[in-house]
C-alpha atoms as a PDB file:
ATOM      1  CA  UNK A   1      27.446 -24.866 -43.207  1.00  0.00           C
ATOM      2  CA  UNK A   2      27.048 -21.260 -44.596  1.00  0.00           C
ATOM      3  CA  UNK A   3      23.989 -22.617 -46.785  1.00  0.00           C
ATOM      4  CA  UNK A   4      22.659 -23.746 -43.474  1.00  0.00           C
ATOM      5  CA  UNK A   5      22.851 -20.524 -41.259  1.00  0.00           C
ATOM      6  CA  UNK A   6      21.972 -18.319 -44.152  1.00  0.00           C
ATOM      7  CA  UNK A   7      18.631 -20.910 -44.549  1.00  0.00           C
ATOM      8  CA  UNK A   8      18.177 -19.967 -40.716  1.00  0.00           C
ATOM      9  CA  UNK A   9      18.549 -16.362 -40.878  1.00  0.00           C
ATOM     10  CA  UNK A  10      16.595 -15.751 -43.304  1.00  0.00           C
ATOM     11  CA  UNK A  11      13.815 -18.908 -41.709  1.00  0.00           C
ATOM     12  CA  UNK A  12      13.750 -16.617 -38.709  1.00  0.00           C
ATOM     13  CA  UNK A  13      13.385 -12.984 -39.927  1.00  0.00           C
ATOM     14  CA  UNK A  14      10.456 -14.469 -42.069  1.00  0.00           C
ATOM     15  CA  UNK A  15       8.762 -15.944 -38.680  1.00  0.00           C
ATOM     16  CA  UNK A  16       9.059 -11.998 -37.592  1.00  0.00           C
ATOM     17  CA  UNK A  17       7.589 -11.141 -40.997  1.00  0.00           C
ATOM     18  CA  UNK A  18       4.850 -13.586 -39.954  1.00  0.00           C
ATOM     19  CA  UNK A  19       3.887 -11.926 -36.814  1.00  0.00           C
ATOM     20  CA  UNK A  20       3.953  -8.537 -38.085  1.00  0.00           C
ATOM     21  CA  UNK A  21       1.138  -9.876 -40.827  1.00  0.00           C
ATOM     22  CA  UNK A  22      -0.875 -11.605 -38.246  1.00  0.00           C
ATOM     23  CA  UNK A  23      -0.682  -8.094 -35.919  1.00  0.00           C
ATOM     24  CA  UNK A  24      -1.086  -6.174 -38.933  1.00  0.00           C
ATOM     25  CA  UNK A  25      -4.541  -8.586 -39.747  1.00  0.00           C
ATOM     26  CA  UNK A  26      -6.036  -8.025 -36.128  1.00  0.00           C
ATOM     27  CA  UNK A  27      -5.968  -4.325 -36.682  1.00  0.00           C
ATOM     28  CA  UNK A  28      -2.871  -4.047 -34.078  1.00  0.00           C
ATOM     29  CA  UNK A  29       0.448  -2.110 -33.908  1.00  0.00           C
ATOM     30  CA  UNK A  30       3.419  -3.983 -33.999  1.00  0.00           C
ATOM     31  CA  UNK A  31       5.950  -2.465 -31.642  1.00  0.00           C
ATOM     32  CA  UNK A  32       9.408  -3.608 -32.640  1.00  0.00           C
ATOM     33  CA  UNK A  33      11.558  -2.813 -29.600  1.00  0.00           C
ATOM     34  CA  UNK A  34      10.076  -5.353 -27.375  1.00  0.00           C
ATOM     35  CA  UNK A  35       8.792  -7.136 -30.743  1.00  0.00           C
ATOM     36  CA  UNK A  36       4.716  -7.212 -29.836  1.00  0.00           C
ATOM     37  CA  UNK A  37       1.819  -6.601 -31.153  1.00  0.00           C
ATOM     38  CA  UNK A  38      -0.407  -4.248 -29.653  1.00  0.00           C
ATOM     39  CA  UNK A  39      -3.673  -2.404 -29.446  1.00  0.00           C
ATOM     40  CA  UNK A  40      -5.605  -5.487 -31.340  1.00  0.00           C
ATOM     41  CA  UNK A  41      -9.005  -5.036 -32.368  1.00  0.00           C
ATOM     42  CA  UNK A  42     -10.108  -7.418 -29.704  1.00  0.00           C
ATOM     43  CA  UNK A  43      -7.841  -4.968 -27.087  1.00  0.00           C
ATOM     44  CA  UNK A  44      -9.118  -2.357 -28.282  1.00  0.00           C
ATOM     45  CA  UNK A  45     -13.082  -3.841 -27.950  1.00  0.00           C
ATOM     46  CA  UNK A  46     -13.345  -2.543 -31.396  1.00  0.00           C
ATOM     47  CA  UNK A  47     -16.230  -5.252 -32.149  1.00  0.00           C
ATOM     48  CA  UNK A  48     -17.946  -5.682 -29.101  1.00  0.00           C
ATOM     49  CA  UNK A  49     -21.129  -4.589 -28.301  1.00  0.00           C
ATOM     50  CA  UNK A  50     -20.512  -3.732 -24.834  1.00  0.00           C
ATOM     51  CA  UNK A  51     -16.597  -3.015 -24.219  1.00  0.00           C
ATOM     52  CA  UNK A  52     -15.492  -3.909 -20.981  1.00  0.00           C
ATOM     53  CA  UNK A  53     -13.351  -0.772 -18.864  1.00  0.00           C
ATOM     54  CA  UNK A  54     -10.361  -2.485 -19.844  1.00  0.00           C
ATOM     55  CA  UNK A  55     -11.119  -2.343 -23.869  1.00  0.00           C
ATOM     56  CA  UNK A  56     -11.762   1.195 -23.260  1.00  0.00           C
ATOM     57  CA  UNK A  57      -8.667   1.928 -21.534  1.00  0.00           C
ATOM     58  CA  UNK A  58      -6.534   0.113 -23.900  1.00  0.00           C
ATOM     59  CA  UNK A  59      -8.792   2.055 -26.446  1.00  0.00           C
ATOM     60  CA  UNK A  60      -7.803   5.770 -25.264  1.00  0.00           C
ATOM     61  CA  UNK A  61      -4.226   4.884 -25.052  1.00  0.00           C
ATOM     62  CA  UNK A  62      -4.086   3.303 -28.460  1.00  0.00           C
ATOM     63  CA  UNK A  63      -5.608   6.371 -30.202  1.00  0.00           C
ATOM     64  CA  UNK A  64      -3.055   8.635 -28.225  1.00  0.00           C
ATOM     65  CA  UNK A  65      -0.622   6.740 -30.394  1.00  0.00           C
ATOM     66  CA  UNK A  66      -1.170   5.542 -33.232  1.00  0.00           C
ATOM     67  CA  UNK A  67       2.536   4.056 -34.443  1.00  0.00           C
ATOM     68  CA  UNK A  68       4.792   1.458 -32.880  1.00  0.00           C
ATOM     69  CA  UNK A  69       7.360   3.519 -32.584  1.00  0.00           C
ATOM     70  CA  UNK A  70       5.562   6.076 -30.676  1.00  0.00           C
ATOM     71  CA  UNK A  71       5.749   3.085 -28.215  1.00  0.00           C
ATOM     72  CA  UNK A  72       8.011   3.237 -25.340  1.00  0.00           C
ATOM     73  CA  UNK A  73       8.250  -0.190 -22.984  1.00  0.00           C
ATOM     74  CA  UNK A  74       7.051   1.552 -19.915  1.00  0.00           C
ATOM     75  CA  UNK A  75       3.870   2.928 -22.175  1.00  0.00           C
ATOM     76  CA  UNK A  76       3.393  -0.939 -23.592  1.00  0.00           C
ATOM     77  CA  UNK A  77       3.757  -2.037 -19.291  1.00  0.00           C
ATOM     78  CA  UNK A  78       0.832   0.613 -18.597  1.00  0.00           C
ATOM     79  CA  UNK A  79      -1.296  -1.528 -20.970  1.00  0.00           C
ATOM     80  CA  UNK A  80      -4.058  -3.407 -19.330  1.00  0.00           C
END
């Protein structure tokens, strides 16, 4: 039974690993209070020829700060 949890502890800390690698590969923040990745290259229109208002937005607020844990949950709400 201990075998079992300890296989499902460490199963599910490696699925957070996962998504931290997958934010980490789209160029995004990963802000680990509310656990999400943010301020993707695709947010960000960081590849687009023509970024749309919302890419910019999200654009400006991302370079304002540049660290997840600069991150509060009301700044991650204000997010378009």
């Amino acid at each position: 039974m201990r075998v079992l949890l300890a296989v499902c502890v460490l199963g599910l800390g490696l699925a957070a690993c996962d998504k931290q690698g997958d934010c980490s590969d789209s160029g995004g923040v990963w802000a680990g209070e509310p656990g999400r990745c943010i301020c993707t290259d695709e947010a960000r229109g960081s590849y687009a020829d023509t970024p749309t208002a919302s890419q910019l937005e999200t654009h400006q607020l991302c370079a304002q700060k540049p660290n997840g844990s600069d991150w509060t949950k009301e700044d991650i709400e204000e997010l378009p």
